[in-house]
Protein backbone atom coordinates (compact mmCIF):
# COMPACT_ATOMS: atom_id res chain seq x y z
CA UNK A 1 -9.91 11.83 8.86
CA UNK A 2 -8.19 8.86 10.35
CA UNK A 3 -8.60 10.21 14.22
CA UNK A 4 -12.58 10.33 13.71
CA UNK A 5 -12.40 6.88 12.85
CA UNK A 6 -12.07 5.61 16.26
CA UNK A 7 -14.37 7.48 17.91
CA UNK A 8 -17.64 5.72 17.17
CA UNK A 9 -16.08 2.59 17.74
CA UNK A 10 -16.59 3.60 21.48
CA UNK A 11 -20.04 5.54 21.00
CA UNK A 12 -21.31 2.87 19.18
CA UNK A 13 -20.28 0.45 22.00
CA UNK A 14 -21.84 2.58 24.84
CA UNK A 15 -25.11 3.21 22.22
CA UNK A 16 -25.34 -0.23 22.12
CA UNK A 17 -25.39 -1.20 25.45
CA UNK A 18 -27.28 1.74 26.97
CA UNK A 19 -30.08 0.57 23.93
CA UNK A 20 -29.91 -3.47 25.19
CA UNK A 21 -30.27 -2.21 28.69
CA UNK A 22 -33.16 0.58 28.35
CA UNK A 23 -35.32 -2.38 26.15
CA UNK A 24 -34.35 -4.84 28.86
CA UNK A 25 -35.26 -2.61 32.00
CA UNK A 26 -38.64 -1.52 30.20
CA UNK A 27 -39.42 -4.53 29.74
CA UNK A 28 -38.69 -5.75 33.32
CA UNK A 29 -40.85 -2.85 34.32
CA UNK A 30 -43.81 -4.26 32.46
CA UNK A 31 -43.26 -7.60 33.67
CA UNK A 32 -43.27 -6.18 37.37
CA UNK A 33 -46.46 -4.38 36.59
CA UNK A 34 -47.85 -7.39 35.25
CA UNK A 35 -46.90 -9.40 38.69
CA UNK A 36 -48.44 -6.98 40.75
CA UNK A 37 -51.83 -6.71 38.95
CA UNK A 38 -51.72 -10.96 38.87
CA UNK A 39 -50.93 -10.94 42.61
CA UNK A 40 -53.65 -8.18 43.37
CA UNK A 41 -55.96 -9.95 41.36
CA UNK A 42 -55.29 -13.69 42.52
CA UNK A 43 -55.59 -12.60 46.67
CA UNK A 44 -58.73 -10.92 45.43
CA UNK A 45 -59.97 -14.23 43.53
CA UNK A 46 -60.01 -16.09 47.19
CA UNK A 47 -63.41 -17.15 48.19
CA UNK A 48 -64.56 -14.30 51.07
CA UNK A 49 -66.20 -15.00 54.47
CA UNK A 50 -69.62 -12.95 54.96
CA UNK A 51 -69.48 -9.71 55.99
CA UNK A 52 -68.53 -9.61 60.04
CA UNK A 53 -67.19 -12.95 60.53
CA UNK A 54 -64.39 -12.90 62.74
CA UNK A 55 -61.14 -14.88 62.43
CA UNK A 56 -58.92 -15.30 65.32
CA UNK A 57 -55.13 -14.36 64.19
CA UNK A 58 -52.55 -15.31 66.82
CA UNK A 59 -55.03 -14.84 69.93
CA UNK A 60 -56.52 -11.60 68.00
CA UNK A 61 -60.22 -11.42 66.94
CA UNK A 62 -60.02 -9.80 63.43
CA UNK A 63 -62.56 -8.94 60.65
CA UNK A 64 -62.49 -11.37 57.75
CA UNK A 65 -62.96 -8.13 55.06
CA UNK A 66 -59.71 -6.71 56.82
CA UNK A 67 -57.60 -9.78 57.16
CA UNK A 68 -58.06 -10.12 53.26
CA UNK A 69 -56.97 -6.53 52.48
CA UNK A 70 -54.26 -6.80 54.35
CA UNK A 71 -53.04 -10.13 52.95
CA UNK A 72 -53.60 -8.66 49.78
CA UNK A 73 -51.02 -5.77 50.57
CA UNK A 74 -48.41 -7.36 51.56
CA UNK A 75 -48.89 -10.14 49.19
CA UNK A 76 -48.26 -6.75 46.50
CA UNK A 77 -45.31 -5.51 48.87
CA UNK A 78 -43.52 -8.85 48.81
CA UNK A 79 -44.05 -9.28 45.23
CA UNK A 80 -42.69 -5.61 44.39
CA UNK A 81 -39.32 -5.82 47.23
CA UNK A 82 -38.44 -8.96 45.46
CA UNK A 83 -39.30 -7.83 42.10
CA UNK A 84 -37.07 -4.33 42.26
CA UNK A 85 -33.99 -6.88 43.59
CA UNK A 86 -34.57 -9.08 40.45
CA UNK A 87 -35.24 -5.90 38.55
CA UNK A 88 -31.99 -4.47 39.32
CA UNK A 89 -30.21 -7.79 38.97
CA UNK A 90 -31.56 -8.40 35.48
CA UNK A 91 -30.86 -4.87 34.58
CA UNK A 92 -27.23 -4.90 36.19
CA UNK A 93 -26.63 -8.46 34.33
CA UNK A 94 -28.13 -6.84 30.51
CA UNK A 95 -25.37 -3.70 30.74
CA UNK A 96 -22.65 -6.05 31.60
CA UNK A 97 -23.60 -8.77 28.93
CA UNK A 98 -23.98 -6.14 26.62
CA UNK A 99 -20.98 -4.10 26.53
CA UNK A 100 -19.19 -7.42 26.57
CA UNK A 101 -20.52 -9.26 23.59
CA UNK A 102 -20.40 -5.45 21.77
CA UNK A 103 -16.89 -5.38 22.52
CA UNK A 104 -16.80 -9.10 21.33
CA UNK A 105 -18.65 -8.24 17.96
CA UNK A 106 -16.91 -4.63 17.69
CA UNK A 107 -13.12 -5.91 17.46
CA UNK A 108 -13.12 -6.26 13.91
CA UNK A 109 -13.89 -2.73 13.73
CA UNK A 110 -11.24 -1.72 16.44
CA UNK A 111 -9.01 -3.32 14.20
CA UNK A 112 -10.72 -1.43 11.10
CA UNK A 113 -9.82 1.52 12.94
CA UNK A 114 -6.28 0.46 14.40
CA UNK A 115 -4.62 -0.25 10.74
CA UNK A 116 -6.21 2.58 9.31
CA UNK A 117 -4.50 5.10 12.18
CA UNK A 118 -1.45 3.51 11.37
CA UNK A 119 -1.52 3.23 7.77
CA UNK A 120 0.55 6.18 5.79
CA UNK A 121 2.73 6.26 2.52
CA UNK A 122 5.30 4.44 3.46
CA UNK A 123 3.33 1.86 5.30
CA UNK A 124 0.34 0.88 2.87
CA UNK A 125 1.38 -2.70 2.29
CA UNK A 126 -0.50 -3.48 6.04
CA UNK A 127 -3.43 -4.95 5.69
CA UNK A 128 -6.87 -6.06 8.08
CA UNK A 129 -6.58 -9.48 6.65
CA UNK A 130 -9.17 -12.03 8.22
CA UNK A 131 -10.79 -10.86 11.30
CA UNK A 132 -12.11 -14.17 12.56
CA UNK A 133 -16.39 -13.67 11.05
CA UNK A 134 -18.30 -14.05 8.53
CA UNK A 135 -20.93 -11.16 9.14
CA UNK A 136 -21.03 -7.79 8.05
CA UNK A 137 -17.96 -6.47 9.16
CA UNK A 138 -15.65 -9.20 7.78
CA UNK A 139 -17.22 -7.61 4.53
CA UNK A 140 -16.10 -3.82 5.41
CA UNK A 141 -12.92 -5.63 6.15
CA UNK A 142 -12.38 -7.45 2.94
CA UNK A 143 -13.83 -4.13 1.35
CA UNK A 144 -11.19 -1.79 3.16
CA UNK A 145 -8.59 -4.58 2.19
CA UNK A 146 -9.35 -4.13 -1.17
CA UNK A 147 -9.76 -0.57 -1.12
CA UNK A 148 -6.32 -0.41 0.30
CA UNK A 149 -4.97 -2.32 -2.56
CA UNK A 150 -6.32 -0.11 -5.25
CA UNK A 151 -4.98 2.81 -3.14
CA UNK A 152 -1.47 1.12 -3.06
CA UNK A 153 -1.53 0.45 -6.60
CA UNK A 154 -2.22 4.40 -7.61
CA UNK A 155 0.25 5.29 -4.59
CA UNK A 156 2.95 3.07 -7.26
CA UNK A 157 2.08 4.03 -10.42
CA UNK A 158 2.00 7.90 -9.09
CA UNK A 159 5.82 7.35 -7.62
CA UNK A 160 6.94 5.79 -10.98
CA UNK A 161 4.99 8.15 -12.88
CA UNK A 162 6.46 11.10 -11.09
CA UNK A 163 10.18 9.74 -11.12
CA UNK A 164 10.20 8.67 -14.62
CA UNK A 165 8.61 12.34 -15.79
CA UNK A 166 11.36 14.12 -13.90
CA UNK A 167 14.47 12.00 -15.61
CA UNK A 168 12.93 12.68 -18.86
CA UNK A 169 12.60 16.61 -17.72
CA UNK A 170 15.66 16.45 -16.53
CA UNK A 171 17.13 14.89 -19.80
CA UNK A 172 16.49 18.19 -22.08
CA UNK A 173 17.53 20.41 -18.92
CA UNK A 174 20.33 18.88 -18.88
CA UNK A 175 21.22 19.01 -22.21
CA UNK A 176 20.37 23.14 -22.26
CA UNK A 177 22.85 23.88 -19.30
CA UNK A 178 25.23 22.08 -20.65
CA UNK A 179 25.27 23.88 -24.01
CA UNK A 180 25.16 27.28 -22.12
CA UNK A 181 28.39 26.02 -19.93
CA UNK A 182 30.25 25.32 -22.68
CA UNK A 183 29.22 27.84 -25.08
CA UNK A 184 30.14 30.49 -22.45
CA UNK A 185 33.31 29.03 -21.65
CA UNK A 186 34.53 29.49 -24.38
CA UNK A 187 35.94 33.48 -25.02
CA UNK A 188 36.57 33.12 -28.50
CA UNK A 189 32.90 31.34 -29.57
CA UNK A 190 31.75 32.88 -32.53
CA UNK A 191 28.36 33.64 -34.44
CA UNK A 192 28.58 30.37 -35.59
CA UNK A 193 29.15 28.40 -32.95
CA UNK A 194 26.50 30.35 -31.02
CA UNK A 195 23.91 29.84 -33.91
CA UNK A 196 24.94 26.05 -32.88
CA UNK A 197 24.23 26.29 -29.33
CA UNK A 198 20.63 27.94 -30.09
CA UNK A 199 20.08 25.50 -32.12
CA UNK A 200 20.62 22.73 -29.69
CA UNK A 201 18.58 24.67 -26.64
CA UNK A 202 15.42 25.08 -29.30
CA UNK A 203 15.73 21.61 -29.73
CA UNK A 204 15.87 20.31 -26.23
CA UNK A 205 13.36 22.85 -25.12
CA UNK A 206 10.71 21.83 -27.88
CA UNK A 207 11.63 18.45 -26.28
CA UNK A 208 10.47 19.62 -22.98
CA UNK A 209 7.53 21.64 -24.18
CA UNK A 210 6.19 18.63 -25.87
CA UNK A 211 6.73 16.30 -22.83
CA UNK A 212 4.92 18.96 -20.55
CA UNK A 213 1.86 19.08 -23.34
CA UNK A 214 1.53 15.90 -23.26
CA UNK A 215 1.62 15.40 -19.85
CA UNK A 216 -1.20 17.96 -19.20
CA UNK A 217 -2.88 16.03 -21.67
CA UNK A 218 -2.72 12.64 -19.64
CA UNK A 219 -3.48 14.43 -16.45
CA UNK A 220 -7.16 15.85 -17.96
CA UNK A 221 -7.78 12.36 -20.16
CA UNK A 222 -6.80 9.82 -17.66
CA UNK A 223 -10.18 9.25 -15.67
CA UNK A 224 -11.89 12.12 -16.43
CA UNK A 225 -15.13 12.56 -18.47
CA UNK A 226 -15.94 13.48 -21.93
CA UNK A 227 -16.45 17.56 -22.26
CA UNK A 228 -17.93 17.11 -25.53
CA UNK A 229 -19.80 14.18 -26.77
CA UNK A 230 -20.95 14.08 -30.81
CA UNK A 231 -20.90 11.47 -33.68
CA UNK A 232 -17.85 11.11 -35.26
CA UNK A 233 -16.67 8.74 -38.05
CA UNK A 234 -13.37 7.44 -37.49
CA UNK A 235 -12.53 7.25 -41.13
CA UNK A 236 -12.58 11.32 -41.17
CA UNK A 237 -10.71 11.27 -37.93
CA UNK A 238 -8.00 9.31 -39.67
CA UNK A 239 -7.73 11.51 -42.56
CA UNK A 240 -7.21 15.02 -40.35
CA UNK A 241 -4.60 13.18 -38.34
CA UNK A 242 -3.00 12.08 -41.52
CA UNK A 243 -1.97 15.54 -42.54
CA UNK A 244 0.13 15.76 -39.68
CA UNK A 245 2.38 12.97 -40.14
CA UNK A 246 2.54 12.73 -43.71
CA UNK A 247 5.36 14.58 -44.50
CA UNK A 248 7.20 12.69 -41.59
CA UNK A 249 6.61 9.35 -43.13
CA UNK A 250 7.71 10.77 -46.92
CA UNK A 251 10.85 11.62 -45.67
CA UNK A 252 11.06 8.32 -43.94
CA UNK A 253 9.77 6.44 -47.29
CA UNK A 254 6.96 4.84 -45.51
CA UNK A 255 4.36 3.36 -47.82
CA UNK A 256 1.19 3.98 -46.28
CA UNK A 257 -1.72 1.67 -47.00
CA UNK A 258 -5.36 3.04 -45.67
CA UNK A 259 -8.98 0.72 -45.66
CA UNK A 260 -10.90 2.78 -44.41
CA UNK A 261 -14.58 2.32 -43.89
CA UNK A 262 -17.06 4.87 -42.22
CA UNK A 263 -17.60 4.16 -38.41
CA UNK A 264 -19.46 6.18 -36.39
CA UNK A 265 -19.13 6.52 -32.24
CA UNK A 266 -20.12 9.16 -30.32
CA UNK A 267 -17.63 10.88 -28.21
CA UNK A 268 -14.72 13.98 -28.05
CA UNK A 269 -13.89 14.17 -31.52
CA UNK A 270 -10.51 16.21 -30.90
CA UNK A 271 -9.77 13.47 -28.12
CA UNK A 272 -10.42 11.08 -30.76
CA UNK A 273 -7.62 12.69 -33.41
CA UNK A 274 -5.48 12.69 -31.15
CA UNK A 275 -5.91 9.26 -29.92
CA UNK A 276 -5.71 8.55 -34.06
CA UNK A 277 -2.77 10.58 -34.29
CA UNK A 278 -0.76 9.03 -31.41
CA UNK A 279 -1.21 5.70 -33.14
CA UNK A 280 0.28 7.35 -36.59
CA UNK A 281 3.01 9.44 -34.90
CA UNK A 282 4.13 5.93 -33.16
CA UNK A 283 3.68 3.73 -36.51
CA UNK A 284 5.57 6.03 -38.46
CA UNK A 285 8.43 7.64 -35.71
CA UNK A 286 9.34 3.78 -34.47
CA UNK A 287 9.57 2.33 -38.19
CA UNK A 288 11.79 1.48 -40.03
CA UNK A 289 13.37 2.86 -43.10
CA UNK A 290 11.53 2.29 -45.98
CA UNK A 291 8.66 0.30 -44.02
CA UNK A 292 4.83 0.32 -44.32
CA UNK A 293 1.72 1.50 -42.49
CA UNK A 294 -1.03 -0.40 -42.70
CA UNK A 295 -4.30 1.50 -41.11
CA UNK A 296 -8.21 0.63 -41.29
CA UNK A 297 -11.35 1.51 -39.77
CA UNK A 298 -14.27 -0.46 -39.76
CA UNK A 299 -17.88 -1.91 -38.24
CA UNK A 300 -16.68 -4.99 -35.68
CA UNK A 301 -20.93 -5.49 -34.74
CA UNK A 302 -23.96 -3.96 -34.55
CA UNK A 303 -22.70 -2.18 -31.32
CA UNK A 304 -19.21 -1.71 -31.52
CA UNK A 305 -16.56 0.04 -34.05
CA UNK A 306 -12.78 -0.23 -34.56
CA UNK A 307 -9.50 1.43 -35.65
CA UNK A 308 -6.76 -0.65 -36.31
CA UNK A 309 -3.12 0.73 -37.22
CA UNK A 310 -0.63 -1.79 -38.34
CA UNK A 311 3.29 -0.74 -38.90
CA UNK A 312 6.51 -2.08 -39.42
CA UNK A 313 9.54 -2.00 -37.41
CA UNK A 314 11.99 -3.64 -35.11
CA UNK A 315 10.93 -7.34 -33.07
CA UNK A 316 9.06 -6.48 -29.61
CA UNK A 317 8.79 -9.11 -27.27
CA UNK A 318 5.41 -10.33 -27.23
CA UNK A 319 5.96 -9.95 -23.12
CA UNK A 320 6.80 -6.61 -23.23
CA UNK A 321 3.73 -5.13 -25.11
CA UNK A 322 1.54 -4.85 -22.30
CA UNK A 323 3.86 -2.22 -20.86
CA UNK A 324 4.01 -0.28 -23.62
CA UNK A 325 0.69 1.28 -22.16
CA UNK A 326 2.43 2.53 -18.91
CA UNK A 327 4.00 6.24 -19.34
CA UNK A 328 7.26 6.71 -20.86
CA UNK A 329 7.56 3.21 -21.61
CA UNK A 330 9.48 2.74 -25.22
CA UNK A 331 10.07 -1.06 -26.78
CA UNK A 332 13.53 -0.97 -28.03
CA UNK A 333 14.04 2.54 -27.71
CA UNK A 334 16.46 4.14 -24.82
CA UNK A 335 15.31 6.35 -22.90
CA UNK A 336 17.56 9.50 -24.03
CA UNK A 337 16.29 8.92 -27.45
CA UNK A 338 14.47 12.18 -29.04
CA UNK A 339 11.90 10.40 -30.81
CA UNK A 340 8.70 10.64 -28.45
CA UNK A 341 8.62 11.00 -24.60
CA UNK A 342 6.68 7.85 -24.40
CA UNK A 343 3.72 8.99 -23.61
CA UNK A 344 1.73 8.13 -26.97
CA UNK A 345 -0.26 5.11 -26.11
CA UNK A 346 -0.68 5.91 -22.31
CA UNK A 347 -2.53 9.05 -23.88
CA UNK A 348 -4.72 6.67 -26.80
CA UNK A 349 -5.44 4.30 -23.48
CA UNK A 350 -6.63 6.97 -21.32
CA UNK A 351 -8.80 8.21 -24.07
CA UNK A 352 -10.11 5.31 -25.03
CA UNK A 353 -11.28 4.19 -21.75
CA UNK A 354 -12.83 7.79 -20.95
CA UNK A 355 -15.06 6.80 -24.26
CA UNK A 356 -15.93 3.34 -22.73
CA UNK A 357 -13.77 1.41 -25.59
CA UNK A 358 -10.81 -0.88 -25.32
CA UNK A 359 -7.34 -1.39 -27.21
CA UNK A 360 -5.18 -4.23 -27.47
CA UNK A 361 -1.85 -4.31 -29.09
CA UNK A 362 0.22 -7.19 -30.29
CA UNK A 363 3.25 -7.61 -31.89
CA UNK A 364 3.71 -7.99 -35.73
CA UNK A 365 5.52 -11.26 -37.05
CA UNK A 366 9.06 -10.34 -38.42
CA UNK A 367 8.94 -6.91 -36.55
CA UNK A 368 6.39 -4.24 -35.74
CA UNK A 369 3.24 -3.28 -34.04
CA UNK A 370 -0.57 -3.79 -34.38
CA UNK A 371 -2.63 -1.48 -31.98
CA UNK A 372 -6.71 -1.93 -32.21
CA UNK A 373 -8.84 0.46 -30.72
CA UNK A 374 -12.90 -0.87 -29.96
CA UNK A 375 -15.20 1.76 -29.45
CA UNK A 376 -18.62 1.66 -28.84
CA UNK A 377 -20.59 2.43 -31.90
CA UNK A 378 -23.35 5.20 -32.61
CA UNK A 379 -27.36 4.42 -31.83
């Protein structure tokens, strides 16, 4: 891709020129024509002698009708030798003008071309920058410049994404060889200490299964469309993604408090549980003993709905919040700790987004979190 970038920088150049110069030679051509047909004409327009008067030219008697035709030619053969010199001149002068100012108005696109041939992974923070115009190519500059920035960006966010997904892969791993190493160490390990070490291997590996499912889930939600699109009433979605964490919140003894009002969107109603459910699995897993859930849904405007989930739990830095929407990013939580893989509101924000909606977090006063989810509301 990059190598066919510089080749109609050249074509274009020699296009250009070869175009300036045909246009400027035709119309030379036209102009010489003209000439010719104004000289013919203007010897012709002299006022003749009757017919067989003689005029004496240089000691020579010569007709008057011939001494005007042959004025009249060589007037034409003067006029045509010194138009083909200026023709060629002209001509000669266009082609050289011309692939100089091209090259001249060109550069910014040689340079186009130059930083992207040189640009690769490890290189992407070089940039066009100003390229010394204000036409059309110092926009495809700023464009590219811009273009390379986005690129840059996802280039980051990929790296980080891919080296914090392999510690937390390698955290359960880890754990499982471990457990094997030791457990078959040891010669005199019995039943029950081998009931022990399957019991810590189904654990890490349902650790791992649930960090691969929910990166699969991320990879086919973040920027990709909506497979199925229907009305759905977030109040109902609330109540089917209840069931799920209810019995996690009893044993917690998390009081849960629900307003919930019928509003209607249109989009991927499992994508939308789940995006509901992420929000309850985080309310109740990062609370506290004891705490409360707070969670409503309800009719923001004529065009837009909202789900709102509101839970106790430790102080998060009011700083910090926006970064709870990057993977595997946990406020107050190390990241060895079994209780989620991080990945819960990266998944909600992703989903949102692929409906066209927005969410916004902020942090609760005397500890927790409020996540609010906009979405746009059924027609």
């Amino acid at each position: 891709m990059i190598r066919r970038i510089g080749l109609p920088t050249r074509t274009l150049r020699a296009r250009v020129t070869l175009l300036a110069t045909s246009l400027v030679a035709v119309v030379s051509v036209v102009l010489l024509w003209l000439a010719w047909r104004l000289v013919g004409d203007s010897v012709a327009a002299v006022p003749q002698l009757p017919p067989g008067t003689l005029v004496r030219v240089d000691g020579v008697d010569v007709e008057a009708s011939v001494l005007s035709e042959h004025l009249r030619q060589q007037a034409r053969e003067r006029m045509v030798a010194a138009g083909l010199v200026a023709f060629v001149f002209v001509v000669l002068a266009a082609g050289i003008l011309a692939w100089t100012f091209t090259s001249r108005v060109l550069r910014p696109l040689r340079e186009i071309t130059d930083t992207a041939r040189r640009l690769s992974v490890e290189s992407m923070g070089e940039r066009i920058g100003d390229v010394g115009s204000h036409d059309e190519l110092a926009e495809l500059a700023r464009t590219f410049d811009a273009m390379l920035n986005r690129l840059q960006a996802a280039f980051e966010a990929q790296r980080h994404f891919v080296a914090n997904a392999s510690h937390e892969l390698r955290t359960p791993l880890a754990v499982i060889r471990t457990e094997l190493d030791v457990t078959l160490s040891d010669d005199e390990a019995d039943e029950a200490e081998l009931r022990r070490m399957a019991g810590v291997v189904r654990d890490a590996t349902d650790r791992a299964e649930r960090l691969v499912n929910s990166l699969l889930l991320l990879a086919r939600t973040d920027g990709a469309g909506l497979a199925v699109t229907e009305r759905v009433d977030l109040a109902e979605v609330v109540n089917s993604a209840w069931l799920s964490v209810r019995a996690n919140a009893e044993r917690k003894g998390v009081t849960a408090r629900f307003h919930l009002i019928a509003a209607l969107t249109v989009g991927d109603p499992a994508l939308l549980e789940r995006v509901a459910g992420n929000l309850l699995e985080n309310g109740v897993t990062h609370n506290v003993e004891n705490g409360w859930l707070d969670v409503s849904t309800g009719v923001v405007d004529d065009a837009r709905v909202m789900l709102r989930v509101r839970s106790s739990g430790g102080v998060i830095d009011p700083e910090a919040v926006t970064g709870l929407f990057e993977p595997f990013r946990r406020a107050g939580i190390a990241r060895t700790a079994r209780t989620g893989a991080g990945l819960g509101l990266s998944i909600v924000q992703a989903a949102v987004h692929a409906h066209g909606g927005s969410v916004h977090a902020e942090p609760v006063p005397g500890g927790g979190l409020a996540v609010t989810v906009v979405l746009p509301a059924a027609r």
